[in-house]
Protein backbone atom coordinates (compact mmCIF):
# COMPACT_ATOMS: atom_id res chain seq x y z
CA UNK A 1 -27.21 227.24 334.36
CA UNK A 2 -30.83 226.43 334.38
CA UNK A 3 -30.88 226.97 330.55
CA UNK A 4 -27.74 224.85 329.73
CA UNK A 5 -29.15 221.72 331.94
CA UNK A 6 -32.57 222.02 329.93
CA UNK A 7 -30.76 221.93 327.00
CA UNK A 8 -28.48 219.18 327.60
CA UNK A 9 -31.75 217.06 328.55
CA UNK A 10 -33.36 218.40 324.90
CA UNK A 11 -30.19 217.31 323.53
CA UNK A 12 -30.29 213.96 325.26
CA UNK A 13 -33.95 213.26 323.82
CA UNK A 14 -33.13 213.79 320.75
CA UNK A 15 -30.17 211.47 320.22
CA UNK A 16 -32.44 208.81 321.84
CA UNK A 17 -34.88 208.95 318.98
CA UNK A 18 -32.08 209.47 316.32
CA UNK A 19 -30.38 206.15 317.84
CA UNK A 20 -34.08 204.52 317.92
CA UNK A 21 -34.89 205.64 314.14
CA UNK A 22 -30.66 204.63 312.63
CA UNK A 23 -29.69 202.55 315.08
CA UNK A 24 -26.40 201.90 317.51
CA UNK A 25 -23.51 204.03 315.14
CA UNK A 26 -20.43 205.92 316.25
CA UNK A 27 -21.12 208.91 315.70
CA UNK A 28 -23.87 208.99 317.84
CA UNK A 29 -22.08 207.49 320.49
CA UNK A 30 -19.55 210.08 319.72
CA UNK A 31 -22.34 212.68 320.16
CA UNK A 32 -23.71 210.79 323.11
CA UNK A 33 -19.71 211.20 324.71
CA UNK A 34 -19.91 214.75 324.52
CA UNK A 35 -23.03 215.40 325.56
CA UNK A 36 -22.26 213.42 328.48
CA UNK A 37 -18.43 215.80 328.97
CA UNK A 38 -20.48 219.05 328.69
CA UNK A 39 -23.00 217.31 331.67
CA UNK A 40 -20.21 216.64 333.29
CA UNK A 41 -20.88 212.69 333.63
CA UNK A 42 -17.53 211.50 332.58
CA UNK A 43 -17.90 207.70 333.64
CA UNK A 44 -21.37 207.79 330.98
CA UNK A 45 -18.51 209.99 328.30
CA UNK A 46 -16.11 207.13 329.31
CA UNK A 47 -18.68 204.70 328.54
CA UNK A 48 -19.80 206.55 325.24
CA UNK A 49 -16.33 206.66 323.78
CA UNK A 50 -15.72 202.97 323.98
CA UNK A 51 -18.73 201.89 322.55
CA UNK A 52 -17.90 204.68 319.64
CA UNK A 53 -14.26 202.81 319.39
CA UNK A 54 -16.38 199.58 319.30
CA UNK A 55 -18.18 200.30 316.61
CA UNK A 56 -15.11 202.30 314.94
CA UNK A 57 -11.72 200.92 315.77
CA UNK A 58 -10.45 203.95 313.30
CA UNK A 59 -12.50 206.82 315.03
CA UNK A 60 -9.62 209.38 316.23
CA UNK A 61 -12.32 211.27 318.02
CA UNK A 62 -13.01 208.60 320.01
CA UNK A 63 -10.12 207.71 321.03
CA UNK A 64 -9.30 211.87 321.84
CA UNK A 65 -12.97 211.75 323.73
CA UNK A 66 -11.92 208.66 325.78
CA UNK A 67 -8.69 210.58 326.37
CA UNK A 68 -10.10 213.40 327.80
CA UNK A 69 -12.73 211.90 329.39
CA UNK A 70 -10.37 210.05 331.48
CA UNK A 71 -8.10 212.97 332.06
CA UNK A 72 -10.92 214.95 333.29
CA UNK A 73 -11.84 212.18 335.77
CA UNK A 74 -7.80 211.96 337.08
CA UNK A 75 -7.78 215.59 337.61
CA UNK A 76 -11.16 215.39 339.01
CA UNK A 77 -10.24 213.58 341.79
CA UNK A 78 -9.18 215.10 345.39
CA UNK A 79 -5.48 214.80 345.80
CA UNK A 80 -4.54 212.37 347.86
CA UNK A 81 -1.78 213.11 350.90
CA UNK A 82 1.15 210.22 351.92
């Protein structure tokens, strides 16, 4: 697991100096969603994915990325009793 964090923060770095060096685009927020899914942070995916639709009103994998970003953060949740 140790491995998989360190290269999640390797990926991270890396898309920060890509975004620095091109810019703000969707597909690096696009890249930015999923690295942020795989890290589990799925408010930041959330995030990630509407700035990618923001950028690309056309982008289908944003708009799947937002999807299951927000699935995974309904089925996330505990269940609540009535």
């Amino acid at each position: 697991m140790r491995h998989v964090a360190h290269n999640l923060a390797d990926a991270r770095l890396r898309l920060e100096r890509l975004s620095r060096q091109v810019g703000d685009t969707a597909p690096l927020q696009l890249a930015f969603g999923t690295l942020h899914l795989r890290g589990g942070d799925l408010k930041a995916a959330e995030t990630a994915f509407k700035r990618a639709l923001a950028l690309d009103p056309k982008s289908s994998a944003a708009y799947s990325g937002l999807g299951l970003s927000a699935g995974l953060r309904t089925i996330s949740r505990p269940l609540m009793r009535t």
